[in-house]
Protein backbone atom coordinates (compact mmCIF):
# COMPACT_ATOMS: atom_id res chain seq x y z
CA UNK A 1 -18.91 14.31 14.38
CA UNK A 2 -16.26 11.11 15.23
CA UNK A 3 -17.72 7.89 14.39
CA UNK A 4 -18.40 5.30 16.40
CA UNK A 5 -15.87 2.58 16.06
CA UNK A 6 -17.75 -0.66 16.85
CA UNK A 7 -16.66 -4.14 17.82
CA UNK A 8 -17.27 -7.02 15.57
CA UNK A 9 -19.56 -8.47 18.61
CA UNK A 10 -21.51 -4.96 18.22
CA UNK A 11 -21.90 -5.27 14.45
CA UNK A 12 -23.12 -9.17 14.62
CA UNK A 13 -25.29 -8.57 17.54
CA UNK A 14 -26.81 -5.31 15.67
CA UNK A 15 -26.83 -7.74 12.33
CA UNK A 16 -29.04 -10.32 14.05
CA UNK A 17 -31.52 -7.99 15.18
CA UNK A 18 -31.99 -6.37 12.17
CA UNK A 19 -32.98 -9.62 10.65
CA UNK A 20 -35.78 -10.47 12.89
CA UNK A 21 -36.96 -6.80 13.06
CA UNK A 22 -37.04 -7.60 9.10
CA UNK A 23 -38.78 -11.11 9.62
CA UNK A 24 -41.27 -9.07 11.32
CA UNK A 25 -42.20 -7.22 8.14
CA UNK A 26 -40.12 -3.89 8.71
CA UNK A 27 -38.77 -2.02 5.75
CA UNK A 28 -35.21 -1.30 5.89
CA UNK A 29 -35.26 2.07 6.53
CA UNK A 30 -37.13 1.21 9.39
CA UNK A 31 -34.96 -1.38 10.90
CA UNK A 32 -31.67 0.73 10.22
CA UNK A 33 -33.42 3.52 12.32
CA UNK A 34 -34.13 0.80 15.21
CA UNK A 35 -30.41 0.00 15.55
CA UNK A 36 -29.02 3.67 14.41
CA UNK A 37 -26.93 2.79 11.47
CA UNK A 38 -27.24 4.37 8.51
CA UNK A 39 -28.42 2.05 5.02
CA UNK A 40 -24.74 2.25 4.03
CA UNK A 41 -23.30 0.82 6.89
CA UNK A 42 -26.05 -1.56 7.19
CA UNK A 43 -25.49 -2.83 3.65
CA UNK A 44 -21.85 -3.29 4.09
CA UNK A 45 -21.97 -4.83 7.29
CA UNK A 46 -24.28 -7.29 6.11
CA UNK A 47 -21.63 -7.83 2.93
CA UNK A 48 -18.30 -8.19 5.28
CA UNK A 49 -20.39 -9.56 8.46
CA UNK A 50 -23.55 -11.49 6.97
CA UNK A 51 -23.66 -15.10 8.28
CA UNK A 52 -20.39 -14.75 10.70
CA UNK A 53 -20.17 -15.60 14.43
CA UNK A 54 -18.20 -14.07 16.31
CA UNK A 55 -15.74 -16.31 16.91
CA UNK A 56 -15.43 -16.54 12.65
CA UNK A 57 -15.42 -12.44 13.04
CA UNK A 58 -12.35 -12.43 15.61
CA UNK A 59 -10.34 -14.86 13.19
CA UNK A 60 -11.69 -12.94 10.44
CA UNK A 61 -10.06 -9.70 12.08
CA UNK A 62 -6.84 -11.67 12.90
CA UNK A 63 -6.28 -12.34 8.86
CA UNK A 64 -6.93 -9.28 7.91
CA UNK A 65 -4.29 -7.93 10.32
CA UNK A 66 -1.70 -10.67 9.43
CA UNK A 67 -2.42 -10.01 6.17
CA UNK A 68 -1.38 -6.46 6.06
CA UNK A 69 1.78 -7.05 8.39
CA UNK A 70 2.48 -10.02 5.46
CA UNK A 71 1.77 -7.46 2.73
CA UNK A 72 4.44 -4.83 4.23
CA UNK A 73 7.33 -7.39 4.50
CA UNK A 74 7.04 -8.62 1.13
CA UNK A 75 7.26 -5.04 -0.21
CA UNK A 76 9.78 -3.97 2.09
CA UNK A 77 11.94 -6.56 1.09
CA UNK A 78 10.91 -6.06 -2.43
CA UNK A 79 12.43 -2.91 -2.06
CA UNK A 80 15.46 -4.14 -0.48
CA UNK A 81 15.91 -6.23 -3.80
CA UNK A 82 15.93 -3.44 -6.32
CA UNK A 83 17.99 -1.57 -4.11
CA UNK A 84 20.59 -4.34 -4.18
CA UNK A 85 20.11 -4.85 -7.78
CA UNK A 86 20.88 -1.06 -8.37
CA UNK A 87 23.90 -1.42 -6.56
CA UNK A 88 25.47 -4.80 -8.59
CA UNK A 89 24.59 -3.21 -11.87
CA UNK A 90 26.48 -0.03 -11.16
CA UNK A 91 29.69 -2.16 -10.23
């Protein structure tokens, strides 16, 4: 079964409901089953989403991407270093 790739908008808007459904007195279990996520999901969400807007969850996604792209240059060119190290020390 694929899964369901949601939105940060999705997850936030799902997030806020769950948290008056819980106001209300619901269980978790309960509340999970009202937005159809599992507890997993639910608990990580809450742990990488919790407290965001969404404009904080669109800059948040931004980072993370710029971050990896970041992450890849500096170990590309790390590898570009040792290569060029190799090379002088076998002259």
């Amino acid at each position: 079964m694929p899964r369901k790739g949601y939105q940060p908008e999705e997850i936030i808007r799902k997030l806020r409901e769950a948290e008056v459904l819980s106001s209300q007195g619901q269980s978790v279990d309960e509340v999970c089953r009202k937005i159809a996520v599992t507890k997993n999901t639910y608990y990580r969400w809450r742990k990488e989403y919790g407290g965001l807007r969404v404009d904080q969850a669109h800059r948040l996604k931004e980072l993370e991407k710029e971050n990896g792209r970041l992450k890849k240059l500096v170990a590309d060119q790390a590898l570009d270093i040792q290569i060029l190290k190799e090379a002088a020390s076998g002259n």
